[in-house]
Structure formats: C-alpha cells, structure tokens
Protein backbone atom coordinates (compact mmCIF):
# COMPACT_ATOMS: atom_id res chain seq x y z
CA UNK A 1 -36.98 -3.19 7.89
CA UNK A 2 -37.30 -5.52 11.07
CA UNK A 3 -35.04 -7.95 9.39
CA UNK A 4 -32.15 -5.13 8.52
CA UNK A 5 -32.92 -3.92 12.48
CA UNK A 6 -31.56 -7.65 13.14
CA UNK A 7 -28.79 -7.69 11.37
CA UNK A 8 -28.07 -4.03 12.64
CA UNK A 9 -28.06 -5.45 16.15
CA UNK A 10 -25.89 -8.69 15.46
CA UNK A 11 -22.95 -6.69 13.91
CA UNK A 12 -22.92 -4.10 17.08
CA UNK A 13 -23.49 -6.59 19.43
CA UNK A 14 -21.01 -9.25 17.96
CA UNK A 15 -17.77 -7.30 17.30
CA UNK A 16 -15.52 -5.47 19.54
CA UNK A 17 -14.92 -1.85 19.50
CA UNK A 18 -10.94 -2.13 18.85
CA UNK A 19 -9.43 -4.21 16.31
CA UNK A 20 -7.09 -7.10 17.23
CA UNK A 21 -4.61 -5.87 14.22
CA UNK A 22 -1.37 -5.52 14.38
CA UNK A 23 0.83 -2.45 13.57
CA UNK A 24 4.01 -1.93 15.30
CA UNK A 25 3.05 2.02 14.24
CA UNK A 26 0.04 2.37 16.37
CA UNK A 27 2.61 2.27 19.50
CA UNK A 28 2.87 6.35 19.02
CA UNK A 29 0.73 9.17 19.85
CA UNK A 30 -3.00 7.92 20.95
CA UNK A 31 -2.24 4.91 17.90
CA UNK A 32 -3.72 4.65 14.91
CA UNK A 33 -6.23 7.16 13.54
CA UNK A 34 -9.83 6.55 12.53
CA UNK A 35 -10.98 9.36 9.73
CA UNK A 36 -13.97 7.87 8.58
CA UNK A 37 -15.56 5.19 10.21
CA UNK A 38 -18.37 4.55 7.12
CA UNK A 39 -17.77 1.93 4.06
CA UNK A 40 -19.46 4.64 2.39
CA UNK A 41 -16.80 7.15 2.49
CA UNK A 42 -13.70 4.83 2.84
CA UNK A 43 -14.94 3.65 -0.67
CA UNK A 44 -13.51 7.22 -1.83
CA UNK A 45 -10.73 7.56 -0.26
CA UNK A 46 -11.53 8.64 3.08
CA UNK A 47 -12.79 12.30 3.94
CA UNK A 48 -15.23 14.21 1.84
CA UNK A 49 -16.06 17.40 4.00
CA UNK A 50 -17.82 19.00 0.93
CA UNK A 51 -19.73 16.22 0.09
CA UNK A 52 -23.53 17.06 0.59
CA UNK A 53 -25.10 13.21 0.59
CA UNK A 54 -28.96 13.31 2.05
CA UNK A 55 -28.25 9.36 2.55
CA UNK A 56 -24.95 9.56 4.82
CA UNK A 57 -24.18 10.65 8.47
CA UNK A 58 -21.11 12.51 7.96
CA UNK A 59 -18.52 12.51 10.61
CA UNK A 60 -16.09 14.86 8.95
CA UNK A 61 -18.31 17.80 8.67
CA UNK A 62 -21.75 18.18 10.69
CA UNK A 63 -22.79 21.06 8.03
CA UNK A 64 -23.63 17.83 5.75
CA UNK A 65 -26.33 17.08 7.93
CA UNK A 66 -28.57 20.02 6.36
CA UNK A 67 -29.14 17.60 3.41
CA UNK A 68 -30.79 14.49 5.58
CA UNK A 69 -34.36 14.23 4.89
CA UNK A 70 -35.63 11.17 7.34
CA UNK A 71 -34.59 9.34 10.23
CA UNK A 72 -31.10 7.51 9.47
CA UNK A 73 -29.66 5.15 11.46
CA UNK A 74 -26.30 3.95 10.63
CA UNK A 75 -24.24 1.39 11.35
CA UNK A 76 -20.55 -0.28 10.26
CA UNK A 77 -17.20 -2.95 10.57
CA UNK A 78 -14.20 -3.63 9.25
CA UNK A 79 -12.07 -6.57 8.86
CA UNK A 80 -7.64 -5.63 8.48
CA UNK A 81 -5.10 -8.11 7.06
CA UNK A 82 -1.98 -6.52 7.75
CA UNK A 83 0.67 -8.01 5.91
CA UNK A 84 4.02 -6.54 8.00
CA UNK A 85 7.89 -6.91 6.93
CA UNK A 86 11.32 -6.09 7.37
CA UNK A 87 14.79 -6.85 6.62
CA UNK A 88 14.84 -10.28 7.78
CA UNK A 89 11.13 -11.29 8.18
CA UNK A 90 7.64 -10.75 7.48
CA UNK A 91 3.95 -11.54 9.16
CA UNK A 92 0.47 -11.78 8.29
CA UNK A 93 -1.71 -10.23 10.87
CA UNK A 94 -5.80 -9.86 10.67
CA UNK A 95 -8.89 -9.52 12.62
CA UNK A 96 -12.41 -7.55 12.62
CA UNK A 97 -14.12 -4.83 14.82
CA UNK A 98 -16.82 -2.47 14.83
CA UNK A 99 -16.48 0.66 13.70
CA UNK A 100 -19.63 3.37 15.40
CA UNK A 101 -23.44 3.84 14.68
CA UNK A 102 -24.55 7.17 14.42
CA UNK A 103 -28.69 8.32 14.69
CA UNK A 104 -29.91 11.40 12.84
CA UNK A 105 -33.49 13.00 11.69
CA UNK A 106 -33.91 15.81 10.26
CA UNK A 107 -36.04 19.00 12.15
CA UNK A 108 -36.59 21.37 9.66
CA UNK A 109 -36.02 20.81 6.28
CA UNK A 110 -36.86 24.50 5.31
CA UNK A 111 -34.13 25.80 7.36
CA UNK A 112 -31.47 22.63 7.19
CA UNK A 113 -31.75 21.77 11.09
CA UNK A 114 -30.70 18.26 11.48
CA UNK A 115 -29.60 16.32 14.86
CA UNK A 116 -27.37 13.50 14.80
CA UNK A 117 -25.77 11.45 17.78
CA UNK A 118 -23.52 8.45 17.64
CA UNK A 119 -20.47 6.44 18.72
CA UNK A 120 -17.31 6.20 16.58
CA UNK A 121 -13.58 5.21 17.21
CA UNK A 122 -10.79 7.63 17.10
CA UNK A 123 -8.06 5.47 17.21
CA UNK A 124 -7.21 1.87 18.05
CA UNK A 125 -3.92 0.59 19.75
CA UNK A 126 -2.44 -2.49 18.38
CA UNK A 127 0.34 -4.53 18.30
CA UNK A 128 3.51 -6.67 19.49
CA UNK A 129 6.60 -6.86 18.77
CA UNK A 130 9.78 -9.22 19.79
CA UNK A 131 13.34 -8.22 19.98
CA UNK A 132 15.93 -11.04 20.66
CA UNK A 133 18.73 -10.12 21.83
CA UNK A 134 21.76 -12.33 20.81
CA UNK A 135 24.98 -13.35 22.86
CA UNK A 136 27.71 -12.26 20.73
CA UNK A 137 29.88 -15.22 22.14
CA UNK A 138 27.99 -17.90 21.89
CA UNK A 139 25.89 -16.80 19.15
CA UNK A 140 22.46 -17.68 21.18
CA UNK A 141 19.80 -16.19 22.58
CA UNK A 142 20.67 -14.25 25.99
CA UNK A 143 17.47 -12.57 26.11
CA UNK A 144 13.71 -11.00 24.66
CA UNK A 145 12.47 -7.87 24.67
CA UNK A 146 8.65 -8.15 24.02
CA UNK A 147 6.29 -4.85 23.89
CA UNK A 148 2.50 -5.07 22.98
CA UNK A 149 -0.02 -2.37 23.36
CA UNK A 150 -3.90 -2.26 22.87
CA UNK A 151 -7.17 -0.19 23.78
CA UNK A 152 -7.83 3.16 22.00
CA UNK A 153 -10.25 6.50 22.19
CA UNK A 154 -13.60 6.54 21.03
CA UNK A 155 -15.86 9.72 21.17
CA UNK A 156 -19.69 9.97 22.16
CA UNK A 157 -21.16 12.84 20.00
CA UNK A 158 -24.11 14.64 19.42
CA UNK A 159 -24.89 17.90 17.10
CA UNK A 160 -26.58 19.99 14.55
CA UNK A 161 -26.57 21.98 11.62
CA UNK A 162 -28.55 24.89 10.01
CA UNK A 163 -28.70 26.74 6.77
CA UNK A 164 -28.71 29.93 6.29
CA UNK A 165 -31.37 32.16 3.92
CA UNK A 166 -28.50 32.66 1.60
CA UNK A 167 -27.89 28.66 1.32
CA UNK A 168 -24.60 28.45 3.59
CA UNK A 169 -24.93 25.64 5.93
CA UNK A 170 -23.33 25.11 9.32
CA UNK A 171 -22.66 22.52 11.66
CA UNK A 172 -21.44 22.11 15.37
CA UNK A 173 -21.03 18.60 16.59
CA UNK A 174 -19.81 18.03 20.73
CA UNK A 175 -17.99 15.37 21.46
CA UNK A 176 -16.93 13.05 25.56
CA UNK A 177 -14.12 11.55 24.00
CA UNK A 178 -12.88 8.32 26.27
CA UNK A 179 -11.07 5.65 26.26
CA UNK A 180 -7.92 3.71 27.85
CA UNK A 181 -4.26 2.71 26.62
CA UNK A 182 -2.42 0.13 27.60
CA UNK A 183 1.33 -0.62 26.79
CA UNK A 184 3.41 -3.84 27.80
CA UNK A 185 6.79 -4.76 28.09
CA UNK A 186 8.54 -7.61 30.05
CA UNK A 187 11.81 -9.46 29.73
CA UNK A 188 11.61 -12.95 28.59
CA UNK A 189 14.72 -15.67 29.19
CA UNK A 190 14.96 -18.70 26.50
CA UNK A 191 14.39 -22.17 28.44
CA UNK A 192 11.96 -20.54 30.87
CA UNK A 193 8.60 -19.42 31.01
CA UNK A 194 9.28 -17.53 34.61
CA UNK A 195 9.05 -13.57 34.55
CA UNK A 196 8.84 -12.83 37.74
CA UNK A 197 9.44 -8.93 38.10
CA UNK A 198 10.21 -8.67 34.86
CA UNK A 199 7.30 -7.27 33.32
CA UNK A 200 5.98 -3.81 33.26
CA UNK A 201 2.40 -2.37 32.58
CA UNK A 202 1.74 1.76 31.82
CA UNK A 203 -1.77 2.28 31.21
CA UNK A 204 -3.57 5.54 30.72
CA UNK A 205 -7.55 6.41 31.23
CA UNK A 206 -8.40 8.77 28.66
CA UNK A 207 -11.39 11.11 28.83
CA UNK A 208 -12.37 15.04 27.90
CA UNK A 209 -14.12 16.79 25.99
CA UNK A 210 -14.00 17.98 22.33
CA UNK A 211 -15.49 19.54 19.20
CA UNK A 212 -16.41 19.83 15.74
CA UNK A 213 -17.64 22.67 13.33
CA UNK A 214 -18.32 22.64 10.11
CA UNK A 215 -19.56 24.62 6.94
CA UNK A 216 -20.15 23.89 3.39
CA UNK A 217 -20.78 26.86 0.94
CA UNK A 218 -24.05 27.55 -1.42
CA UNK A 219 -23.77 26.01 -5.19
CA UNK A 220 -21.24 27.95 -6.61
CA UNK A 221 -21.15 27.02 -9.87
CA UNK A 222 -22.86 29.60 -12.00
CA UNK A 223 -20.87 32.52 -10.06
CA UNK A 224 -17.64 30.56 -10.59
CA UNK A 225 -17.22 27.78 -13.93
CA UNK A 226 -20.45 29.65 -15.67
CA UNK A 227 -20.63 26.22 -17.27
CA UNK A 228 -23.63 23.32 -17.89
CA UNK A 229 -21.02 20.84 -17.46
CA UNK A 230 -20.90 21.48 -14.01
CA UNK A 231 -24.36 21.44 -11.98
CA UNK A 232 -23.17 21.82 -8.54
CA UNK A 233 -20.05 23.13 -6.96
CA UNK A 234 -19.51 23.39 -3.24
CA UNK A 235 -16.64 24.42 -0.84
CA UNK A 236 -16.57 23.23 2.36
CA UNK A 237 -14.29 23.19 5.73
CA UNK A 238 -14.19 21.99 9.01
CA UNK A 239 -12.46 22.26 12.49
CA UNK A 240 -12.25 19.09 15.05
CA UNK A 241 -10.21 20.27 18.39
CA UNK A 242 -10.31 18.83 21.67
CA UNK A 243 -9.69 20.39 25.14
CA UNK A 244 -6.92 19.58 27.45
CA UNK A 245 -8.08 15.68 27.90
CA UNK A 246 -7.37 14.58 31.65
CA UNK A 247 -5.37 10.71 32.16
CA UNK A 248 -5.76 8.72 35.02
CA UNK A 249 -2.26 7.35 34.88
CA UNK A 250 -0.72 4.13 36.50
CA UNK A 251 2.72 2.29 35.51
CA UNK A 252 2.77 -1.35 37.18
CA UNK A 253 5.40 -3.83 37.59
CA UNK A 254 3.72 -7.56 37.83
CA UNK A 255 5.20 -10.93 39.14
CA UNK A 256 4.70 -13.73 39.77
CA UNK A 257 3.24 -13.93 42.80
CA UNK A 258 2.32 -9.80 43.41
CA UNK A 259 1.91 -6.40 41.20
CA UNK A 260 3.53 -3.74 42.28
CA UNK A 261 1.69 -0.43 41.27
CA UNK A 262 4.95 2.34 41.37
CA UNK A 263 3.13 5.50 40.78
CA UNK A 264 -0.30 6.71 39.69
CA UNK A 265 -1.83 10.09 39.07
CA UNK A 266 -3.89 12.40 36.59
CA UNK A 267 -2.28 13.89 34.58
CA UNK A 268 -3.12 16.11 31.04
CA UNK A 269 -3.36 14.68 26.90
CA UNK A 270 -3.07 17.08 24.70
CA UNK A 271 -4.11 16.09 20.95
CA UNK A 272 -3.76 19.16 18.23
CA UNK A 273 -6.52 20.57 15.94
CA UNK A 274 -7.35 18.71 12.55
CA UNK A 275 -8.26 21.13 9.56
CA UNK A 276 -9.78 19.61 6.43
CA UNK A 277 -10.81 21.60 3.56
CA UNK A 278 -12.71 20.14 0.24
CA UNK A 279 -14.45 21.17 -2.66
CA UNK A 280 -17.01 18.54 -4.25
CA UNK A 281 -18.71 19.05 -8.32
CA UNK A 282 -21.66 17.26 -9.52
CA UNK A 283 -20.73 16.98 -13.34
CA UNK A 284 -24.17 15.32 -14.12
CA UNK A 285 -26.86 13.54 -12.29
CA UNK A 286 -25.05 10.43 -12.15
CA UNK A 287 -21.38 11.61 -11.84
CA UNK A 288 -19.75 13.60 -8.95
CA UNK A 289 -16.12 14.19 -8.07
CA UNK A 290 -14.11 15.47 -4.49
CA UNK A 291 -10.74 16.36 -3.37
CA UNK A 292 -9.66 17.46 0.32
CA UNK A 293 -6.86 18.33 2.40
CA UNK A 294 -6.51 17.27 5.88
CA UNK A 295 -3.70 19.05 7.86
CA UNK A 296 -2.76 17.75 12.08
CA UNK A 297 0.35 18.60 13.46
CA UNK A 298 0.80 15.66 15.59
CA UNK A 299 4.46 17.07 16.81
CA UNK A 300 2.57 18.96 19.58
CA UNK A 301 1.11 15.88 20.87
CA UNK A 302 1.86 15.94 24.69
CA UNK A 303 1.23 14.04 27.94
CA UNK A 304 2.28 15.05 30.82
CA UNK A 305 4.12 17.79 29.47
CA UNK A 306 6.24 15.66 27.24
CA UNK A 307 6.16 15.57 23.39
CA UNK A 308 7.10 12.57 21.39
CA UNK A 309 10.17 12.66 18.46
CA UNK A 310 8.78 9.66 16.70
CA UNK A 311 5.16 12.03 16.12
CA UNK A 312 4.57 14.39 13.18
CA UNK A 313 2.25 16.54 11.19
CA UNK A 314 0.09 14.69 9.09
CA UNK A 315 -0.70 16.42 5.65
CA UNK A 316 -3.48 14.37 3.54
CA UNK A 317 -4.83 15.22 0.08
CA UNK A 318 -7.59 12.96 -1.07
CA UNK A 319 -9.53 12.35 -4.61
CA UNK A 320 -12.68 10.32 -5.29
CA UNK A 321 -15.37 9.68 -7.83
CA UNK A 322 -18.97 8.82 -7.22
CA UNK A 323 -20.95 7.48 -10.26
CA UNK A 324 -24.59 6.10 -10.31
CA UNK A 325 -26.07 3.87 -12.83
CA UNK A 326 -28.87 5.57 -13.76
CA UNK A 327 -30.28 9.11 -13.27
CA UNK A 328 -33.45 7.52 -12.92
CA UNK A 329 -34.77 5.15 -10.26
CA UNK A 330 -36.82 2.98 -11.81
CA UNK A 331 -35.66 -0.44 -10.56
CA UNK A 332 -33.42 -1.40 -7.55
CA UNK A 333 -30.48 -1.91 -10.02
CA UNK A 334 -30.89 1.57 -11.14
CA UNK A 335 -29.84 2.65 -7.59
CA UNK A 336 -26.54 1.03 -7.50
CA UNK A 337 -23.55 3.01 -6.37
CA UNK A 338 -20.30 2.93 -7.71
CA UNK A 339 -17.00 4.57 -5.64
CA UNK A 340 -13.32 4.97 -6.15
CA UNK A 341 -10.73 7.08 -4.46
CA UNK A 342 -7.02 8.34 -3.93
CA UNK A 343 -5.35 9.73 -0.97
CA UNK A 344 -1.62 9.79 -0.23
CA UNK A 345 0.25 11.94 2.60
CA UNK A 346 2.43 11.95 5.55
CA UNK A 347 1.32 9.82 8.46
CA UNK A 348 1.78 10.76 12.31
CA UNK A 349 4.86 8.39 12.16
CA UNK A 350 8.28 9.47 12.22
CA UNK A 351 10.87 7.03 13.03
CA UNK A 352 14.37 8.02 12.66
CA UNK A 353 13.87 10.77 11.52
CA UNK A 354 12.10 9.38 8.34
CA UNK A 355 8.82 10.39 8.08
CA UNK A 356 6.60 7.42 7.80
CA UNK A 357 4.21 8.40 4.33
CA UNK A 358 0.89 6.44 3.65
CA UNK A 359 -0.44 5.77 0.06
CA UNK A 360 -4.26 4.38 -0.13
CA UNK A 361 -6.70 3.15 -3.01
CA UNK A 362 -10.26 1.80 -2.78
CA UNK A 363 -13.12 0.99 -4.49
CA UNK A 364 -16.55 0.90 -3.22
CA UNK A 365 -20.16 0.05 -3.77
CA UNK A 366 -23.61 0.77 -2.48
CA UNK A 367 -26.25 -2.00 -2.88
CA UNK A 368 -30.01 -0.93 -2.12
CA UNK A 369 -32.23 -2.95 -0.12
CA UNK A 370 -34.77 -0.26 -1.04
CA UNK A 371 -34.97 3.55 -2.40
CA UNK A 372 -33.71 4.60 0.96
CA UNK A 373 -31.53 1.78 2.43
CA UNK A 374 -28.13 0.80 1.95
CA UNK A 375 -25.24 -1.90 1.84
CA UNK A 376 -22.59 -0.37 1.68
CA UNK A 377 -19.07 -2.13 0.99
CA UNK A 378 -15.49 -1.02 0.21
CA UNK A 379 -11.99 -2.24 -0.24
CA UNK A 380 -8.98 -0.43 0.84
CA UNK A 381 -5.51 -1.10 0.11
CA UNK A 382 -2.94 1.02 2.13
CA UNK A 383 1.29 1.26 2.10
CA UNK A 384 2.82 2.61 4.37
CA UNK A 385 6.88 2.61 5.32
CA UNK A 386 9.63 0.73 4.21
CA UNK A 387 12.25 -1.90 4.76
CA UNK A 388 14.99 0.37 5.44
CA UNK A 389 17.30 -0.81 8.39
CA UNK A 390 15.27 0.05 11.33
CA UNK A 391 11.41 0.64 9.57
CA UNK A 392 8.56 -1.44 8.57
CA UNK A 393 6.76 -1.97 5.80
CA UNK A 394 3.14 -2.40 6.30
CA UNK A 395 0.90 -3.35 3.89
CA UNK A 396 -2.82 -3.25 4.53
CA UNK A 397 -6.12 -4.45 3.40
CA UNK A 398 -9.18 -3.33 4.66
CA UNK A 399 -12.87 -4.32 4.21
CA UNK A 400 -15.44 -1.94 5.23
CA UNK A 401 -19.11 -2.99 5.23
CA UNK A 402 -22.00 -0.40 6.54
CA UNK A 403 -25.64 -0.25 6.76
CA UNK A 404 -26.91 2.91 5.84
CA UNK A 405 -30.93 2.84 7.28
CA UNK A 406 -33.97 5.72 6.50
CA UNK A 407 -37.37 5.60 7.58
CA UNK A 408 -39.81 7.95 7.95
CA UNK A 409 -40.32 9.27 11.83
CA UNK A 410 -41.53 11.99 14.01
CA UNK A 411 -44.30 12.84 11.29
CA UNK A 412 -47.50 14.62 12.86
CA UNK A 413 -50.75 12.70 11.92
CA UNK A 414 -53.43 15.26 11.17
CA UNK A 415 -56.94 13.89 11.94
C-alpha cells in the first residue's frame, strides 16, 4: 500500500487542477461541465446515480455511500485530445489535469452511515480562438480578433448517508464551491507585435455554497420483475443545487506600459438545479446494467442579472454495462472489471440558435492491485457540433485513469 500512497501523491501533486484543452464551447456559462470525475464511472458512460458499488466514492448520488465497507481513498486524471474543425480549417489540441480525490469510511455498517469528503472540478474554462479580419480592397489582413479564456469551479465537499430499517438509503452531501474565470480579448495588427490598449481582461472570483441529496430505493425486484433473472433492481435519484454564488468581478484594459482596471464589484452567479434519475439491475453475479437521465436547464444561467442566448437545457440519457470475469475471486485475474457505456443528449451550447448535441462512447476497465484496490482506466470518445457555417465540430478523446484505494481503519482493538 505505501507504494500505491506514492503514486497517489505524484499524480495530485504533479497535474494541474484545469486542463490546458481547448474548446471554443467552454467560452459559455461557467465552461465546460465535469459529471463524473472517476475512470470508474466515465468507463460507463458517465452518471450512474442507482449504482450501489461498495468499491466507489460516488459523486452523483451520496445515498451510494451506504454500501462502503472500509476506508477508501480515491484518486484520478485525465488526458483530452481535442481534435476541432470547421469550414475552412481544423486543429489538434491536447493536454492532462487532475481530476479530485475524495476520502470516505464507513460508521455504521448496520445502519448505512458513511462520511465522505473530497475535492472535484465542476467545470474547466478553455480555449482560444482567432478571427482575421480581411481588407476587402486589398484582400489582406487589416486586423485580429483573438479571445482565450481559462480557470474554472471546483467544489470542496463533505457528507453522509443512512439507511433506513426498511432498506431505503439517503444521502446529503454540502458543498464551498470556488473558483475564478478569466476571459481575454485584444486586437492584434499584422507586422506588429505592439497592443498597447488594445487588450481587455474580465475576470470573475467565484465562490458559494451548494448541495447534494440523494436516495436510492430497496431491491425491488421480487415486488416488481418476480423473476430469477434479475437479482437486484434499484431506483435511485438525486438533487445537486447551489445558492445564489457571490463574484468578485473586475474587467481590465492592459497596455503596454499600465492596466487600467475600469470597474470592479460583487456581484451574484446563479447556476440552475441538476436532476438525475436512474435505475440499475444486477442480472447475475457477474453482469449488471444502468440507464439515467440527467435534466439542467442552463437557460436560467445568470450573472449579474443577465442570462446568456448561446446557454440551454441540457437533457442526458445514459446506458452502461458492468461485467466481471468471474463470480468467484479466486485469483487477481478473477477480479478484473470490464465497462462499456452510451450517453447522447443536448449540451449547454446553443449557438445560433442550433442547439449544440453531444454523442459519447467508452469502454473501461478495472485492474486489481489486490481484493480491495483498484486501477481503474477508461476511454471516451465524444462528438459534439458540426461544420455548419458558423459552428464547430469537436471531436474528443479522453483518457481517464483512477486509483480506487481500501484499507481497513478506525477498528477498535479489544485487549
């Protein structure tokens, strides 16, 4: 364990908490949104708020925690290629970035009490663009237009969960969500590399508070299917809001030789409620399926009062399989893992009035170090958009790579 405590501590310590990828999308709203920040569950497409998983710190629904049964200590990255194109030209962008840890042990496994804590993104800002702008007499360049963006919130959390005598659990997770972006534009003249009071920064300091809660539902399977083909069934739903977030605002012209700051204030972020319901079935010790729905109206985004046309509501379904190879853990091997998922929906991104709509597969796999420790690594490839005149097409892959850790703690030594 000392050695996987090692490695633990290189990937947090070497990796920085916002990706340097770029997608022109991520301009809108609070950028782009981090569901899942596990390998574990991107490996099936995502979400899972029904999935009840004694090995994973789920982020989606705190009612999962009932199921953890010793100290877990999680970690994870990613690493984007974002292959970007339009009409008349197309870019390869990449780079890597932590992703959260999260910390849980369980309390009382009779009743399901569980407390987890952690650190996870909530969505990154990056990108640059270039806009030329072309002298229609002479047919060269008058002028550029160049916007970039970057930074992004993350949330602090900590929660719980319980279960109830009549095997409903519930969860309740609080959340400091923080965080600061920054957008960029100046004016750039061919032949010179002088932009003196051309340039313009707006850059807002995000913090507030927010919330999770959660529930997943008893085994319903007997009541409902009546069937040996399916051993477990469970609902399960969740809430995530956030309260009127307050933004230290400041929009700055820079020079040359001096910055001008031309107004600053607080002001107020409002980001709407995300619903997600799923329903997971165990169809034999080694085999278990999901689907979910995750519904965000991003159109009543505001700041400072002022919504956004280019924002909409995101509506997500999502599939995935989960299939061990063996029902019996005899060797290491017989631990392995195997995941695959689905999801396609709206994004947040509306851009001429054409909503933006995201398509994603991946594939995953969990490698055991031991019976209780994890590798876990997944593969996503995601569309988005198109090359219609004034869109982008974006397409994405991402590799996820987590460590999922469990020892035993907190035990009372009876002499």
């Amino acid at each position: 364990m000392k050695y996987l405590k090692k490695i633990a501590l290189f990937v947090v310590l070497g990796l920085p908490l916002f990706a340097q990828v770029n997608s022109p999308y991520s301009r809108y709203g609070i950028g782009e949104l981090e569901y899942s920040y596990s390998a574990r569950r991107a490996g099936m497409g995502g979400l899972g708020v029904a999935m009840d998983d004694n090995a994973f710190i789920s982020m989606l629904n705190p009612a999962a925690w009932h199921s953890i049964g010793l100290t877990r200590i999680e970690i994870a990255t990613y690493f984007n290629g974002n292959f970007v194109k339009d009409q008349n030209q197309k870019s390869f962008y990449s780079g890597g970035y932590f992703s959260g840890f999260s910390f849980a042990f369980p309390i009382s496994k009779q009743y399901g009490i569980a407390f987890a804590m952690g650190l996870v993104p909530l969505s990154k800002v990056a990108y640059e663009s270039k806009v030329s702008v072309i002298n229609p007499l002479t047919q060269t360049e008058d002028y550029s237009l160049i916007y970039s963006g970057d930074g992004g919130l993350s949330k602090v959390f900590l929660g719980t969960s319980y279960t109830l005598p009549f095997d409903l659990s519930l969860g309740a997770m609080l959340d400091y969500n923080f965080g600061t972006l920054a957008y960029h534009s100046q004016l750039e003249y061919p032949g010179t590399s002088t932009i003196s009071n051309s340039s313009f920064k707006s850059e807002y300091k995000v913090k507030g508070l927010g919330g999770t809660f959660g529930l997943i539902s008893p085994n319903l399977s007997e009541s409902i299917f009546k069937s040996e083909k399916i051993q477990d069934f469970r609902l399960g739903a969740a809430i995530s809001f956030t309260s009127n977030m307050s933004a230290d605002t400041s929009f700055t012209k820079l020079g040359a030789y001096v910055n001008d700051t031309l107004s600053q204030g607080i002001t107020s972020m409002k980001i709407p409620p995300r619903f997600t319901f799923g329903a997971s079935a165990k169809l034999s010790p080694r085999t278990q399926i999901y689907a979910d729905y995750l519904f965000q109206n991003w159109a009543y985004y505001s700041i400072s009062g002022n919504t956004n046309t280019n924002l909409q509501n995101v509506s997500k379904i999502s599939l995935g399989i989960e299939y061990k190879n063996s029902s019996q853990a005899y060797t290491l091997s017989d631990l392995i893992i195997w995941r695959g998922g689905f999801s396609y929906g709206n994004s947040p991104y509306k851009i001429n009035g054409i909503s933006i709509n995201e398509l994603s597969v991946s594939a995953g796999v969990s490698l055991p170090f031991s019976r209780e420790n994890y590798l876990d690594l997944s593969l996503q490839y995601i569309s988005r958009g198109s090359t219609d005149p004034g869109l982008l097409k974006e397409n994405i892959l991402k590799l996820g790579a987590s460590l999922s850790l469990g020892e035993l703690w907190f035990v009372r030594q009876d002499y």
